[in-house]
N, C-alpha and C. Protein backbone atom coordinates (compact mmCIF):
# COMPACT_ATOMS: atom_id res chain seq x y z
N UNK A 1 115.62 83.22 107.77
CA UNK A 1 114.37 83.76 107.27
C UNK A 1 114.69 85.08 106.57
N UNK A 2 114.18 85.56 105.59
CA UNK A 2 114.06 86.84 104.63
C UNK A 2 112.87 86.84 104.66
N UNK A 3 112.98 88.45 104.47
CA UNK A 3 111.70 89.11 103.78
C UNK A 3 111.61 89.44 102.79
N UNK A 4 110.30 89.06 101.76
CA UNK A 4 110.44 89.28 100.09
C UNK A 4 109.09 89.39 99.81
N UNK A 5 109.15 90.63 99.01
CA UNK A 5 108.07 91.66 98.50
C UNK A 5 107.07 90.49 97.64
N UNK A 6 105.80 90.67 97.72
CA UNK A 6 104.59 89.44 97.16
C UNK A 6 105.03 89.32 95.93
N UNK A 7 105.51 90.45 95.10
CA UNK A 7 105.69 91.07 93.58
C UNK A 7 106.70 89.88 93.25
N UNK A 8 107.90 89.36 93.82
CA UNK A 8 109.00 88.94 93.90
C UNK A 8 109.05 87.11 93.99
N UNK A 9 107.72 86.70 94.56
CA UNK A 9 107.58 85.55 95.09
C UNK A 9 107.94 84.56 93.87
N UNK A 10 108.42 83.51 94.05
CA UNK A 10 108.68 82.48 93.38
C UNK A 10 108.58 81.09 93.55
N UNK A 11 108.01 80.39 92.69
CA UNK A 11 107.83 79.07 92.67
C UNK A 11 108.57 78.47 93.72
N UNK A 12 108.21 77.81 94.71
CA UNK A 12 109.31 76.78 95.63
C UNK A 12 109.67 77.62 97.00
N UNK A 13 109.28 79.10 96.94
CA UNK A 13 109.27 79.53 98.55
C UNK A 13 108.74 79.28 99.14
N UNK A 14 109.05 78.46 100.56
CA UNK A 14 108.29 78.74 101.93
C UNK A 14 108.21 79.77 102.12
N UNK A 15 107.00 79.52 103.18
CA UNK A 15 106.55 81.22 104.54
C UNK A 15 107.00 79.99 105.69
N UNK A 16 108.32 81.05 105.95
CA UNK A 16 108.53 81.20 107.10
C UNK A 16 107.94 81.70 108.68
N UNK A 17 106.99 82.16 108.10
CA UNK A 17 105.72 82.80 109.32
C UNK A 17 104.72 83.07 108.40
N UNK A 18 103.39 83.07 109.21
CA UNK A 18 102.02 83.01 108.93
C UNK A 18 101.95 84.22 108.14
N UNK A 19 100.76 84.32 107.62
CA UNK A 19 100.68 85.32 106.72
C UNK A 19 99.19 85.89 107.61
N UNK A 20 98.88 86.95 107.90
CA UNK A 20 97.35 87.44 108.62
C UNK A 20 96.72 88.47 108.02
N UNK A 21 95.82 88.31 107.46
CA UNK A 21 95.10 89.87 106.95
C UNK A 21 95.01 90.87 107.83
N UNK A 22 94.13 92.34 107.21
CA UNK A 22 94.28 93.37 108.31
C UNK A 22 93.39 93.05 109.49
N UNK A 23 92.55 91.94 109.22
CA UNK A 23 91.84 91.46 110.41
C UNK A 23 92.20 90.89 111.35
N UNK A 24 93.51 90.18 110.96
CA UNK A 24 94.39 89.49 112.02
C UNK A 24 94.06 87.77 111.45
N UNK A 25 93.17 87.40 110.37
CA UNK A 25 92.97 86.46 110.14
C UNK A 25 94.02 85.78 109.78
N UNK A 26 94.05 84.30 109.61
CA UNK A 26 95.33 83.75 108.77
C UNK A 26 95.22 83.10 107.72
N UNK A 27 95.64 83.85 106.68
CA UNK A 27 95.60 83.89 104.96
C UNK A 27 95.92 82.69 104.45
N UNK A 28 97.36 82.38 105.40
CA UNK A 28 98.31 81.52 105.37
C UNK A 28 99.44 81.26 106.06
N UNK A 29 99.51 79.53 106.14
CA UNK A 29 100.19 79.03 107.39
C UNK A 29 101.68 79.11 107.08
N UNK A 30 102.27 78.59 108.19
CA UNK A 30 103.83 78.90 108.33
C UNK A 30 104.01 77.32 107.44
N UNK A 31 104.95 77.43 106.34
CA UNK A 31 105.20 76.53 105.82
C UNK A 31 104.59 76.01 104.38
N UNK A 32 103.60 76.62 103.82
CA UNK A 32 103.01 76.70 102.78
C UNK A 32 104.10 76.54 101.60
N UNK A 33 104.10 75.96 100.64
CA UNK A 33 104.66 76.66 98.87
C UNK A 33 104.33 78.07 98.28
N UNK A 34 105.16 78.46 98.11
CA UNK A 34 104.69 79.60 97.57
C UNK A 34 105.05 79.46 95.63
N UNK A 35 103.87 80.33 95.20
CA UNK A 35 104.69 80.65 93.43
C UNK A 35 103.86 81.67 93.28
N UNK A 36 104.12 82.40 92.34
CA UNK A 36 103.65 83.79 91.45
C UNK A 36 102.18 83.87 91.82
N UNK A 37 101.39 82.84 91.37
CA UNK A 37 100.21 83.27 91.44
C UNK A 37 99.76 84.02 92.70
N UNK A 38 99.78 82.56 94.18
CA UNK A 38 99.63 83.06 95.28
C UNK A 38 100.20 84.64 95.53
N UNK A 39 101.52 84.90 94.92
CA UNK A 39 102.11 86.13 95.44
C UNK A 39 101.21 86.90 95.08
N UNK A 40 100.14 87.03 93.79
CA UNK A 40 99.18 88.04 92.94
C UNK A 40 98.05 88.54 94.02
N UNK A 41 97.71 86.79 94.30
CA UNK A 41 96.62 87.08 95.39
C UNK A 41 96.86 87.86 96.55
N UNK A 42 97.99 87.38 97.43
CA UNK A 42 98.22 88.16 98.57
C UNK A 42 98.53 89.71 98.11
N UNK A 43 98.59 90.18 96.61
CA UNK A 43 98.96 91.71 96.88
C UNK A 43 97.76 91.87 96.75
N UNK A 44 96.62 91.56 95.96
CA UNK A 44 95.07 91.97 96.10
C UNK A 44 94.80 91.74 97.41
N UNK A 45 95.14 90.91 98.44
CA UNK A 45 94.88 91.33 99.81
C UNK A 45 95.85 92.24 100.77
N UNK A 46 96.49 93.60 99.91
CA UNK A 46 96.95 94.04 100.32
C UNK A 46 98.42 94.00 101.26
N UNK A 47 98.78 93.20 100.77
CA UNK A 47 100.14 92.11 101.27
C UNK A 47 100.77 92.54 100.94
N UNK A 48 102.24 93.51 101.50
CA UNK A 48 103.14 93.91 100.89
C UNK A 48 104.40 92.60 100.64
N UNK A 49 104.60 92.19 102.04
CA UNK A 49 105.51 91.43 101.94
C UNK A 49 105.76 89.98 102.41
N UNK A 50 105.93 88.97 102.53
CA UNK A 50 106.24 87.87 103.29
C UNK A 50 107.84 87.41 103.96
N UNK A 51 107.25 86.76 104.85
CA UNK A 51 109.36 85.76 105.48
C UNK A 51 108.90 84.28 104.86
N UNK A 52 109.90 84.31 104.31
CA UNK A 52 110.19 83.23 103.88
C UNK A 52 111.41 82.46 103.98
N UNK A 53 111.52 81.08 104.19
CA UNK A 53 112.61 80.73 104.86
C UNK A 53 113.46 80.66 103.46
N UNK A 54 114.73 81.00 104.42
CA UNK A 54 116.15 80.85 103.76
C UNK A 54 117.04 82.48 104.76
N UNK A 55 118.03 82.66 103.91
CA UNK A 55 118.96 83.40 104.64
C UNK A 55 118.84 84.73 104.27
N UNK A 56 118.87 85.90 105.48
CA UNK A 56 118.60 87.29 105.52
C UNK A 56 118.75 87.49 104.10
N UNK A 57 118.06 89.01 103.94
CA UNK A 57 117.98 89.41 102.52
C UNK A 57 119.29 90.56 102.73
N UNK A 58 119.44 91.41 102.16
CA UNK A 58 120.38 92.08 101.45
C UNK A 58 119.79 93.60 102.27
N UNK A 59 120.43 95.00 102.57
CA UNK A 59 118.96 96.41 102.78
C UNK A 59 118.67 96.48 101.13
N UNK A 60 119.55 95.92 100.26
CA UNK A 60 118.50 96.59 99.05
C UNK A 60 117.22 95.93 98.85
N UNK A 61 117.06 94.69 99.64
CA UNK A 61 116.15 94.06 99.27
C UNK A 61 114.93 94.73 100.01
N UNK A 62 115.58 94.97 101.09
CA UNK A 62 114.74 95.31 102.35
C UNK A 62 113.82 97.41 101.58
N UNK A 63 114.31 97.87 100.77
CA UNK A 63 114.30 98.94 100.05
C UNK A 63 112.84 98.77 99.29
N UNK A 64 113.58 97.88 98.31
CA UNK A 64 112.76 97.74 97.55
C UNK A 64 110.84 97.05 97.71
N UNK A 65 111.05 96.72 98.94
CA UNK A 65 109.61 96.45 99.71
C UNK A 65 108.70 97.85 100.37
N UNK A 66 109.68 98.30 100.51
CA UNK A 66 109.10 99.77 100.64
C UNK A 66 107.82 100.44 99.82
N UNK A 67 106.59 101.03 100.89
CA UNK A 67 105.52 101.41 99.70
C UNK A 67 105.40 103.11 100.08
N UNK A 68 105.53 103.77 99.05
CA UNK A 68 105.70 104.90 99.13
C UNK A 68 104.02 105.50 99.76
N UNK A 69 104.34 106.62 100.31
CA UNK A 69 102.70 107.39 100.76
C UNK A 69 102.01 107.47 99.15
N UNK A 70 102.12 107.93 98.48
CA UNK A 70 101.94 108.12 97.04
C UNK A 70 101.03 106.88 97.03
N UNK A 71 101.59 105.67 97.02
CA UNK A 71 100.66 104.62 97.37
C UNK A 71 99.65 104.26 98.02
N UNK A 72 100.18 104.31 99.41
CA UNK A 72 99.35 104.03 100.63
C UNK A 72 97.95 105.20 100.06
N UNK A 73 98.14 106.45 99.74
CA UNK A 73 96.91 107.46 99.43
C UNK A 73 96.41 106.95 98.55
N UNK A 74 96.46 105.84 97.04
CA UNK A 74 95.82 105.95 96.44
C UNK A 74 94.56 104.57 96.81
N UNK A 75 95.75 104.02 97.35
CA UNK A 75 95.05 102.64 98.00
C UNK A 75 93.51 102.68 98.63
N UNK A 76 94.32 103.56 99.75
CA UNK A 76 93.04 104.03 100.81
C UNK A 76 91.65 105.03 99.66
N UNK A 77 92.29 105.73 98.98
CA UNK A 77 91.35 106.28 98.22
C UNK A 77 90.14 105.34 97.59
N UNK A 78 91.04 104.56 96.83
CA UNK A 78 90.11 103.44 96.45
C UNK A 78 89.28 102.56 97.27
N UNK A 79 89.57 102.58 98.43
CA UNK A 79 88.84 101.89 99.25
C UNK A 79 88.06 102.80 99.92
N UNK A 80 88.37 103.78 100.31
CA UNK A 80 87.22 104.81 100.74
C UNK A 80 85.90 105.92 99.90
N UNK A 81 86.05 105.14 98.55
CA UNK A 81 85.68 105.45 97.26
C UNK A 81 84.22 106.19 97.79
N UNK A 82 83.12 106.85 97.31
CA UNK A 82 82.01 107.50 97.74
C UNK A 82 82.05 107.58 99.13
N UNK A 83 82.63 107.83 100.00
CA UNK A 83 82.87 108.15 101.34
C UNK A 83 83.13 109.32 102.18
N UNK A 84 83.90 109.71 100.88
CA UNK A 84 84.93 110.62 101.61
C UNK A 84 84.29 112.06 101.65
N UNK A 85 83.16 111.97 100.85
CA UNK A 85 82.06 113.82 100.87
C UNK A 85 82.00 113.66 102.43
N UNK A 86 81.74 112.24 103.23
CA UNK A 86 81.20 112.66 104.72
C UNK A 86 82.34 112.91 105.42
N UNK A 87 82.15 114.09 106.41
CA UNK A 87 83.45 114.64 107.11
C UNK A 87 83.80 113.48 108.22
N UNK A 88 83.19 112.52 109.13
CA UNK A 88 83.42 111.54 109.73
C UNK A 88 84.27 110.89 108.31
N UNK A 89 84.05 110.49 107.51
CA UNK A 89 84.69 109.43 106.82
C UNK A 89 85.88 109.79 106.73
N UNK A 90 86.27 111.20 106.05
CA UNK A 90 87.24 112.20 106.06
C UNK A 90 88.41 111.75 107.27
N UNK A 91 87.94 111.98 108.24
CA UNK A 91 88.92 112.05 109.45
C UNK A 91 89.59 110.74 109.34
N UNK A 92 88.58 109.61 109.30
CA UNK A 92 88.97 107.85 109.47
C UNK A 92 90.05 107.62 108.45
N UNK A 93 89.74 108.46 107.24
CA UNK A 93 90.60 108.47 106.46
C UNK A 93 92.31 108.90 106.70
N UNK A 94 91.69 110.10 107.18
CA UNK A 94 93.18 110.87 107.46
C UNK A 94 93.85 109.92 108.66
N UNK A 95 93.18 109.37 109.61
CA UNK A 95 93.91 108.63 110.52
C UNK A 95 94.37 107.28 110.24
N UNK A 96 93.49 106.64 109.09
CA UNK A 96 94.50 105.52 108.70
C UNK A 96 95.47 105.83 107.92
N UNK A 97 95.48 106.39 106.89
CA UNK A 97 96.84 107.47 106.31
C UNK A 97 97.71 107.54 107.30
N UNK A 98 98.23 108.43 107.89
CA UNK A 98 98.89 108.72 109.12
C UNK A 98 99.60 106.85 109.86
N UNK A 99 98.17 106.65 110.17
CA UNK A 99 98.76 105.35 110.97
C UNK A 99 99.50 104.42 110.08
N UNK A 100 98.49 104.19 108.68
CA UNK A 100 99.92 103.55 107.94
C UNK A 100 101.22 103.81 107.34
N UNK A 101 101.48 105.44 107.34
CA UNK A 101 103.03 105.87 106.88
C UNK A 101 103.48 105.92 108.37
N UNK A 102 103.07 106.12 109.84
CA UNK A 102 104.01 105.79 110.51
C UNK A 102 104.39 104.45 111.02
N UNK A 103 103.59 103.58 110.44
CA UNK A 103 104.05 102.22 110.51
C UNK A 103 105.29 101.75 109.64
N UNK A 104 104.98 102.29 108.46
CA UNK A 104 105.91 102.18 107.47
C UNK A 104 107.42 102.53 107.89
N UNK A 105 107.11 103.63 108.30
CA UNK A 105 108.51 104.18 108.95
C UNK A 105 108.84 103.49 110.09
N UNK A 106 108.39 103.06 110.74
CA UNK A 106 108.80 102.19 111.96
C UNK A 106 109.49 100.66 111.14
N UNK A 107 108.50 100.35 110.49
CA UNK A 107 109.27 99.13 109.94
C UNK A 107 110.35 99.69 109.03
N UNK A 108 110.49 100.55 108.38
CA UNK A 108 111.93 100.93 107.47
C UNK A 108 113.14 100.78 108.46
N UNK A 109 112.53 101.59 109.79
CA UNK A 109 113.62 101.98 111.08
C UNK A 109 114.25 100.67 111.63
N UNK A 110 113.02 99.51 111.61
CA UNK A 110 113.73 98.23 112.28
C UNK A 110 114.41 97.54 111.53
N UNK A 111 114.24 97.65 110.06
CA UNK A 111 114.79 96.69 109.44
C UNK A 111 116.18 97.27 108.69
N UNK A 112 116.41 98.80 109.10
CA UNK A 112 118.09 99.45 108.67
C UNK A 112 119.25 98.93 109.96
C-alpha cells in the first residue's frame, strides 16, 4: 500500500483503504478505481491524500503530500468566511488551526 496525494491520482488506482470525510462518513470504499476526476472531487472534499494499493512510496513522495499552515489558514478562512467578527467563532477557529497543524506534524513524524 502507498500513499498518494488526490492531485497525483491516476487512472487505474485502487484505494487500498476507505476514504472518510471529516465526519467520519465513507466517501469511498476500499477497492474502488480511481482516475483524475475522482482525485478533483476528493480535494474539494478536502482530501489531502489516499492508500492505494501497490508498493510503499518513496519520503519524497511522502513530502510532497505535505500541506503547509499557509494552507490549512486559508482553507479554514474560507470556510469560516463572515464568522470570524464573532469572538466565539474566533477561538473555534484558532483551535481548529492548531489542531490541524498538529496533526499534520504528527503525521509528517509517522511517516519519516
Amino acid at each position: 500500500m502507498r500513499r498518494v496525494s488526490v492531485e497525483k491520482i491516476e487512472s487505474g488506482m485502487v484505494l487500498a483503504k476507505e476514504v472518510r470525510g471529516r465526519s467520519g462518513n465513507v466517501l469511498l470504499s476500499k477497492g474502488v478505481a480511481l482516475n483524475p476526476f475522482i482525485g478533483r472531487r476528493l480535494k474539494n472534499w478536502e482530501i489531502v491524500f489516499v492508500h492505494v494499493e501497490g508498493e510503499e512510496e518513496s519520503s519524497e513522495e511522502v513530502s510532497a503530500v505535505r500541506v503547509s499552515p499557509e494552507e490549512v489558514k486559508a482553507g479554514l478562512e474560507k470556510k469560516f468566511s463572515g464568522t470570524l467578527h464573532d469572538a466565539i467563532m474566533k477561538q473555534i477557529f484558532a483551535a481548529v488551526y492548531q489542531h490541524r497543524i498538529q496533526n499534520a506534524g504528527a503525521a509528517t513524524k509517522a511517516s519519516t
